[in-house]
PDB file of N, CA and C in Angstrom:
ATOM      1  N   UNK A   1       3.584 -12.706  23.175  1.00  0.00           N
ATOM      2  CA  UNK A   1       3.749 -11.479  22.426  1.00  0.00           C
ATOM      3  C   UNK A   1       2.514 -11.273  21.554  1.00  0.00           C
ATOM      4  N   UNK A   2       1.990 -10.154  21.621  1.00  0.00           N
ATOM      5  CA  UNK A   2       0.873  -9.856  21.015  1.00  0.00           C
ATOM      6  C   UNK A   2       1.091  -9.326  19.417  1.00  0.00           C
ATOM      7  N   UNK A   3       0.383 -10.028  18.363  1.00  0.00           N
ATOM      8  CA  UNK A   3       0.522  -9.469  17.042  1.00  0.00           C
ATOM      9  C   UNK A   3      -0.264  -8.014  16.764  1.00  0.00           C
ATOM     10  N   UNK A   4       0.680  -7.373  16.425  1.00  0.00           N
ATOM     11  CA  UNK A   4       0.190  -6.117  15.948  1.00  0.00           C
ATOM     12  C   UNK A   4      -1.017  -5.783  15.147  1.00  0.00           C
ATOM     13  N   UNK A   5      -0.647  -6.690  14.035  1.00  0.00           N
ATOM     14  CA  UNK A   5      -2.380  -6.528  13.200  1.00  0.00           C
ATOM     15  C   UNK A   5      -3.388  -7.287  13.453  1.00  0.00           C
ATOM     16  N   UNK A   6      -3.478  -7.697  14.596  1.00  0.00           N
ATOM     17  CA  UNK A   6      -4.905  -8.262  15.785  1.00  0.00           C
ATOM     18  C   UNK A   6      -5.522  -7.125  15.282  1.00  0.00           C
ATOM     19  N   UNK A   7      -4.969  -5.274  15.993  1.00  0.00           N
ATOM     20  CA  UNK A   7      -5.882  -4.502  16.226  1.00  0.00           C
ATOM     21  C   UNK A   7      -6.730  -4.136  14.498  1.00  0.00           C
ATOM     22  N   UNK A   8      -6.127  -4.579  13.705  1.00  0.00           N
ATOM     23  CA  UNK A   8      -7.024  -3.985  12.552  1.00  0.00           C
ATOM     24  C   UNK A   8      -7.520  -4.985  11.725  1.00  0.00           C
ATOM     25  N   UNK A   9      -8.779  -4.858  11.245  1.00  0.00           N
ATOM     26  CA  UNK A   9      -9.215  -5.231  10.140  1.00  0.00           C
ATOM     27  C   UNK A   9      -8.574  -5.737   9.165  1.00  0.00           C
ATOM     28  N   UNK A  10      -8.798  -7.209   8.681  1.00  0.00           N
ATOM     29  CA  UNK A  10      -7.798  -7.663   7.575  1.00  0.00           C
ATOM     30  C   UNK A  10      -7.632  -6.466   6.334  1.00  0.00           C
ATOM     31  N   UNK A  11      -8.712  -5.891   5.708  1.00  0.00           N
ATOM     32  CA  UNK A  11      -8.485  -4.754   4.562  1.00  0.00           C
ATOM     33  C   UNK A  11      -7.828  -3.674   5.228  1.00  0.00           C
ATOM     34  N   UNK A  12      -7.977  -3.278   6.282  1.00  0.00           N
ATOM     35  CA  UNK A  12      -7.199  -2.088   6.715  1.00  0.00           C
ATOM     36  C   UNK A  12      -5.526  -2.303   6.919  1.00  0.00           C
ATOM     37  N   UNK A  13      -5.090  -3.641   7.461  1.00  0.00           N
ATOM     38  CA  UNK A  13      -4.059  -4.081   7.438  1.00  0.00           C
ATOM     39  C   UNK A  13      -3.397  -5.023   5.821  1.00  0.00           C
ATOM     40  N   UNK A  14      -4.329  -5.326   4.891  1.00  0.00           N
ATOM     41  CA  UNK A  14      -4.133  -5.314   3.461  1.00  0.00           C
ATOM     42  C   UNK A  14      -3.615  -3.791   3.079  1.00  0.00           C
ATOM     43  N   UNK A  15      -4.305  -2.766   3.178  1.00  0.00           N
ATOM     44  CA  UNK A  15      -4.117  -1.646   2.687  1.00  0.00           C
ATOM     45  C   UNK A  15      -2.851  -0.612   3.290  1.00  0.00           C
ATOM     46  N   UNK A  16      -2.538  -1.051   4.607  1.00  0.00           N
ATOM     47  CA  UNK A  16      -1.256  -0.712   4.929  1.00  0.00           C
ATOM     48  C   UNK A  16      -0.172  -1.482   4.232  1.00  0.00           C
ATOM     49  N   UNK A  17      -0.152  -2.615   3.994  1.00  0.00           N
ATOM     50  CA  UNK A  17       0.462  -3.605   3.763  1.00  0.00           C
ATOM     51  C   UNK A  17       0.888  -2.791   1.830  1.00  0.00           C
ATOM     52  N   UNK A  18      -0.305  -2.680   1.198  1.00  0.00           N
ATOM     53  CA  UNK A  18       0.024  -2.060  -0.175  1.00  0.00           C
ATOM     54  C   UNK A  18       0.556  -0.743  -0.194  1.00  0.00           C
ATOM     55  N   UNK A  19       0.234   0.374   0.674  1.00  0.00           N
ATOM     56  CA  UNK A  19       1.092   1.590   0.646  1.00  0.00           C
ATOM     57  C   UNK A  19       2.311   1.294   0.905  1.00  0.00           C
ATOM     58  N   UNK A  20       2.688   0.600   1.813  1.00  0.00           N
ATOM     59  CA  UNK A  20       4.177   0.183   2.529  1.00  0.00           C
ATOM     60  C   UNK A  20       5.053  -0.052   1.120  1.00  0.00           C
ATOM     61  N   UNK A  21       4.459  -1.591   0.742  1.00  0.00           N
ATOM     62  CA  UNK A  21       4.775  -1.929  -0.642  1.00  0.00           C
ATOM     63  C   UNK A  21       5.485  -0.876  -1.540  1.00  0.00           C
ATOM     64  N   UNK A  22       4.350  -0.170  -1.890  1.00  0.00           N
ATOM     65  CA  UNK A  22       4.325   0.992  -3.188  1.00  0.00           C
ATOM     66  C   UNK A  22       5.640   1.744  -2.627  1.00  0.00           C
ATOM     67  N   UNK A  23       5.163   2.476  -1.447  1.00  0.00           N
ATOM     68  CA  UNK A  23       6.682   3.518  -1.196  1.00  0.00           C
ATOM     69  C   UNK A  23       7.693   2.971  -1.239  1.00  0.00           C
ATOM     70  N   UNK A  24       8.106   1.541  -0.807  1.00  0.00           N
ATOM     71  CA  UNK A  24       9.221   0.993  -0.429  1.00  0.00           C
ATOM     72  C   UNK A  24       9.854   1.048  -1.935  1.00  0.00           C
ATOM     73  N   UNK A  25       8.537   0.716  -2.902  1.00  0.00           N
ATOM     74  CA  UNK A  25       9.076   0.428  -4.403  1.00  0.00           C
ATOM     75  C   UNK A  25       9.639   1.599  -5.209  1.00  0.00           C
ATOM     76  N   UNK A  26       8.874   2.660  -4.730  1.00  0.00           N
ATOM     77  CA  UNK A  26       9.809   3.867  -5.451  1.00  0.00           C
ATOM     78  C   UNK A  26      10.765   4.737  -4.691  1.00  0.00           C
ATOM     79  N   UNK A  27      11.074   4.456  -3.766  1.00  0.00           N
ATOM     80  CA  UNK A  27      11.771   4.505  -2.915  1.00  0.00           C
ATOM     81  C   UNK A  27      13.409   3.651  -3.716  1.00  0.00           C
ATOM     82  N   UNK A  28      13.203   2.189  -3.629  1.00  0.00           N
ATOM     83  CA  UNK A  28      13.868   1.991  -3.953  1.00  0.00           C
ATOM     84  C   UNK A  28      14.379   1.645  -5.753  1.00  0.00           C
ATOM     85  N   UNK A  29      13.624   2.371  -6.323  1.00  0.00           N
ATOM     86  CA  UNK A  29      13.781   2.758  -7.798  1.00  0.00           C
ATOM     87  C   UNK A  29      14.457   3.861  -8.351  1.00  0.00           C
ATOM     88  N   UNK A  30      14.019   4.877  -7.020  1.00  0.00           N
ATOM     89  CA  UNK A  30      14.558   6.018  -6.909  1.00  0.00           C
ATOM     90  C   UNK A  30      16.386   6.168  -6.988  1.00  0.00           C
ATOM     91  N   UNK A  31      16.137   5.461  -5.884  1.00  0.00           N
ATOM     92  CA  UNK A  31      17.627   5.048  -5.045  1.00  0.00           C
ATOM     93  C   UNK A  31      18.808   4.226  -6.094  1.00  0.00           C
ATOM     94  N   UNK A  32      18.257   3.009  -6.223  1.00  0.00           N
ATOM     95  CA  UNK A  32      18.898   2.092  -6.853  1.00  0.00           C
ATOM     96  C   UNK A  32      18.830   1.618  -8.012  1.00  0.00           C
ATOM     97  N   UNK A  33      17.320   2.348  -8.970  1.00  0.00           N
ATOM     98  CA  UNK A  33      17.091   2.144 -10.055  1.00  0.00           C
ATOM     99  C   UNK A  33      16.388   0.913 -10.421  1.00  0.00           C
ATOM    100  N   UNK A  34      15.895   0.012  -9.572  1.00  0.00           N
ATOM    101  CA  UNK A  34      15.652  -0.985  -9.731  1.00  0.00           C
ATOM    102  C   UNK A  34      13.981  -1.127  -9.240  1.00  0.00           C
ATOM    103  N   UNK A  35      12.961  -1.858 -10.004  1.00  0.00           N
ATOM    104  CA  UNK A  35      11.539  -1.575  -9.877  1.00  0.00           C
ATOM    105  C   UNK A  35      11.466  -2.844  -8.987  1.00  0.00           C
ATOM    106  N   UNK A  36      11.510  -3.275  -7.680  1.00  0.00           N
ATOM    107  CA  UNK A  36      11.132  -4.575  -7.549  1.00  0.00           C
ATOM    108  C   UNK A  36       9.675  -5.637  -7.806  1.00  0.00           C
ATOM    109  N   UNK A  37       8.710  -4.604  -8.204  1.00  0.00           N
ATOM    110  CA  UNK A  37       7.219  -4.637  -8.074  1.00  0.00           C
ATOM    111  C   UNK A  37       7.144  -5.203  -9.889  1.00  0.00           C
ATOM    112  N   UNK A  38       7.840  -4.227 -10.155  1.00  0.00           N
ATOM    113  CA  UNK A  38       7.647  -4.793 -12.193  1.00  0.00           C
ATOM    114  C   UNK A  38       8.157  -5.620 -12.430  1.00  0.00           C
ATOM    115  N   UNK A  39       9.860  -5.929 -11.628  1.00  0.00           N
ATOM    116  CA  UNK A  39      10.180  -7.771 -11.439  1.00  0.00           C
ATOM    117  C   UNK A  39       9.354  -8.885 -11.631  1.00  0.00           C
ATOM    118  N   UNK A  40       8.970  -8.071 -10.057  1.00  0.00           N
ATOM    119  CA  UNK A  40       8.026  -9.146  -9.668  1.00  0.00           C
ATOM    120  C   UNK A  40       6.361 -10.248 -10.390  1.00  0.00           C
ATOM    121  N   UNK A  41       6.394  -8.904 -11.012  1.00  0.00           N
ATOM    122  CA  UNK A  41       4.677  -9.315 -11.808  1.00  0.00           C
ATOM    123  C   UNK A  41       4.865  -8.876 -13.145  1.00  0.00           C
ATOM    124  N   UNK A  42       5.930  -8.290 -13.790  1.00  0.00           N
ATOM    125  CA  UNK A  42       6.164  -8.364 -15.291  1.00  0.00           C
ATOM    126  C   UNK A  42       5.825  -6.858 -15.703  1.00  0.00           C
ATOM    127  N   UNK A  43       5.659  -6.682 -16.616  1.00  0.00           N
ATOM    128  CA  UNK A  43       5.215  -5.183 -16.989  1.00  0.00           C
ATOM    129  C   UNK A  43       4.336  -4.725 -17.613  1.00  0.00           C
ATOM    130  N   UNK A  44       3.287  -5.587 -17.991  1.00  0.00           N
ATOM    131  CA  UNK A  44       2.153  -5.771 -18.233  1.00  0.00           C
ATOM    132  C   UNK A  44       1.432  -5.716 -17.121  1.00  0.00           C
ATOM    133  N   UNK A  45       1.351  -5.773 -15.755  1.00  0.00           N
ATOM    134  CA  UNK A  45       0.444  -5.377 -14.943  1.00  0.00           C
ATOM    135  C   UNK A  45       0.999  -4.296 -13.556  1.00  0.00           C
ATOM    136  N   UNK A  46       2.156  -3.506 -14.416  1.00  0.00           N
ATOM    137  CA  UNK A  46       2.252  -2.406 -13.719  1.00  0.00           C
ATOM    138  C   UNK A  46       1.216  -1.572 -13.427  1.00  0.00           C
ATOM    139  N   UNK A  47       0.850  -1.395 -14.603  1.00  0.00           N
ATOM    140  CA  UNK A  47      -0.538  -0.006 -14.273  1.00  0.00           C
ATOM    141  C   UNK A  47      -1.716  -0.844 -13.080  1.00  0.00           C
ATOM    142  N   UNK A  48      -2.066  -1.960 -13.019  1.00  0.00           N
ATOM    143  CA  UNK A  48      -2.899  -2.298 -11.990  1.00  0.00           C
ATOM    144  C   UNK A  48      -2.293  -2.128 -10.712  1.00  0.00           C
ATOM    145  N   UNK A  49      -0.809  -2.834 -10.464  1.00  0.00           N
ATOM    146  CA  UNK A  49      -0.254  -2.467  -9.081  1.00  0.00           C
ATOM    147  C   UNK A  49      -0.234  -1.162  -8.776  1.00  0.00           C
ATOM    148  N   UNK A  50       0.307  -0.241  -9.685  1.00  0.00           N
ATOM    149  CA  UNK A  50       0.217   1.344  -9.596  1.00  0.00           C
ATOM    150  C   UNK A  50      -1.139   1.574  -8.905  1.00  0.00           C
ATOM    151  N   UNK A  51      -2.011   1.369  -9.626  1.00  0.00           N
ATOM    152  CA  UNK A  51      -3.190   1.558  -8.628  1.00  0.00           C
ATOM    153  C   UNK A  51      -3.850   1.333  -8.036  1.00  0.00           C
ATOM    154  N   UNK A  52      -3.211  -0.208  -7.368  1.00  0.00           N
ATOM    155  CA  UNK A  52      -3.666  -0.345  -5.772  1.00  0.00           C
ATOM    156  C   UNK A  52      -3.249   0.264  -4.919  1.00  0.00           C
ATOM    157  N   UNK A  53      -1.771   0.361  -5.235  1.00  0.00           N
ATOM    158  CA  UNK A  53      -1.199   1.373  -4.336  1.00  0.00           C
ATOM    159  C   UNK A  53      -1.309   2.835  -4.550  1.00  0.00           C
ATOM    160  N   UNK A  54      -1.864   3.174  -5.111  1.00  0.00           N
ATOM    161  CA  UNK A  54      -2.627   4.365  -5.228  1.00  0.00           C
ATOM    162  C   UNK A  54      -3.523   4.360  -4.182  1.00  0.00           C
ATOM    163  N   UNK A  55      -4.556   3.661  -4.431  1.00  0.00           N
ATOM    164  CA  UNK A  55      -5.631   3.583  -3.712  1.00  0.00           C
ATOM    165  C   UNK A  55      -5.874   3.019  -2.439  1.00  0.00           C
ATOM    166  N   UNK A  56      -4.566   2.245  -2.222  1.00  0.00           N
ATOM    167  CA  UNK A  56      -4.448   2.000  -0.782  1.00  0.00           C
ATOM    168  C   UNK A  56      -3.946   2.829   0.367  1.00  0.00           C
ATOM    169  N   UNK A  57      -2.817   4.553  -0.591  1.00  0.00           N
ATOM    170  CA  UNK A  57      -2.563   5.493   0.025  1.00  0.00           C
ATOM    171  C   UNK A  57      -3.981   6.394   0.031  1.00  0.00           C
ATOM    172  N   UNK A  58      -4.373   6.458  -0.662  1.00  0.00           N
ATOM    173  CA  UNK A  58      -5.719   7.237  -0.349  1.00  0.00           C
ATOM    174  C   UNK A  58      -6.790   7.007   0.659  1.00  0.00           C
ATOM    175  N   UNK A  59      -6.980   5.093   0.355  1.00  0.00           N
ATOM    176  CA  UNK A  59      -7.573   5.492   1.414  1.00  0.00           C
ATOM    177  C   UNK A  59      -7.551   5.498   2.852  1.00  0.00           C
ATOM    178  N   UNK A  60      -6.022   5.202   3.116  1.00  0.00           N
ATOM    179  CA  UNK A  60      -5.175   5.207   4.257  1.00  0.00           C
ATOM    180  C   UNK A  60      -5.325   6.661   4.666  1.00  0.00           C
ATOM    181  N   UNK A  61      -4.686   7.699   3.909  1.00  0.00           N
ATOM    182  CA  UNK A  61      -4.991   9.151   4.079  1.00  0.00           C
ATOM    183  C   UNK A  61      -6.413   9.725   4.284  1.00  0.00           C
ATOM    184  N   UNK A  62      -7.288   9.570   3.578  1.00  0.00           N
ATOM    185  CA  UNK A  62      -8.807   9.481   4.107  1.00  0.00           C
ATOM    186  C   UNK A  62      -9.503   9.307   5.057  1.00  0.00           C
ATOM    187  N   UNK A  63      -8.784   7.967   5.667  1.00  0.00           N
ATOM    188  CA  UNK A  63      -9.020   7.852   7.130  1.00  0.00           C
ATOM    189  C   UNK A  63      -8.677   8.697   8.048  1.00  0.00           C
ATOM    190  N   UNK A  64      -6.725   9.063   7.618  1.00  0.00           N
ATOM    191  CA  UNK A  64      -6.285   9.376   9.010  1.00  0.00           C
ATOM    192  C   UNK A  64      -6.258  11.068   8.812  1.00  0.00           C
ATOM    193  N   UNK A  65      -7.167  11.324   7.720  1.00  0.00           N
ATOM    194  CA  UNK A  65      -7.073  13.022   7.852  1.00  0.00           C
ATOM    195  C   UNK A  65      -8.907  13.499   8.269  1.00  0.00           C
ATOM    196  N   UNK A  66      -9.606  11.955   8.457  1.00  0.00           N
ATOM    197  CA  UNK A  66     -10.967  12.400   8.532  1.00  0.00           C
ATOM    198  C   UNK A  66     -11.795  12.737   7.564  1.00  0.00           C
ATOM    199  N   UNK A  67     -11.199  12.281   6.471  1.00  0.00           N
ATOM    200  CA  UNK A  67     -11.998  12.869   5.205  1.00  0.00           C
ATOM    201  C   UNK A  67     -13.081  11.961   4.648  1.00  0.00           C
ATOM    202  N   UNK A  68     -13.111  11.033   5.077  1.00  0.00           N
ATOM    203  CA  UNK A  68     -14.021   9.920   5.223  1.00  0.00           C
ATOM    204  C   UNK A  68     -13.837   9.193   5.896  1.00  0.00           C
ATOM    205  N   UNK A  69     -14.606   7.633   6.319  1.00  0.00           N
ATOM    206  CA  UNK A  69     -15.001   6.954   6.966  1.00  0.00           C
ATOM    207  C   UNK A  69     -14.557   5.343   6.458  1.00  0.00           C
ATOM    208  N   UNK A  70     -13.344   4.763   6.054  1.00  0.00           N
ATOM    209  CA  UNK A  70     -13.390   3.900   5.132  1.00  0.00           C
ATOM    210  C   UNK A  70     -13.438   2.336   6.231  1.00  0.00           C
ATOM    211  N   UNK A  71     -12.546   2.898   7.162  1.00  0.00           N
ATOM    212  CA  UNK A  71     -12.733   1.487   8.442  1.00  0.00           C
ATOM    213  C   UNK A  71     -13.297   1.903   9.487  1.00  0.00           C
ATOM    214  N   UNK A  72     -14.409   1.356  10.077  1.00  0.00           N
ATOM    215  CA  UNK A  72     -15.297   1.362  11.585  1.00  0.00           C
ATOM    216  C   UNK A  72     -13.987   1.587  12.244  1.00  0.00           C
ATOM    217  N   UNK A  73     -14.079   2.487  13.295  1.00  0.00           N
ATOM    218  CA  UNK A  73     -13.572   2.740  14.674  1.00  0.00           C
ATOM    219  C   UNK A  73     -13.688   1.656  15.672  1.00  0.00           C
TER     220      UNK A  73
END
């Protein structure tokens, strides 16, 4: 069985890996009220996770709308 993230780049598959994260987290904060991400790392380094996953949807979107160039083809 072939692993899926063979085809990508460890940062490109890091950076899927952090959007996934992020949505799943307000997703389920939304839902259930519960932050699993601020659990997890305290609340003092919310604002940094906030913006990896920020920036890991961006530059996920960047790529796949063509708006730049962030992973080689």
């Amino acid at each position: 069985m072939e692993n899926p993230l063979e085809a990508y780049e460890t940062t490109e598959a890091l950076t899927y890996g952090l959007a996934g994260l992020g949505s799943l987290n307000v997703g389920a904060t939304e839902l259930l009220g519960t932050n699993y991400v601020q659990d997890a790392i305290g609340t003092g380094n919310m604002e940094l996770a906030a913006f990896a996953f920020g920036a890991g949807g961006a530059a996920l979107l960047a790529q796949k709308l063509d708006l730049a160039e962030v992973w080689e083809d």
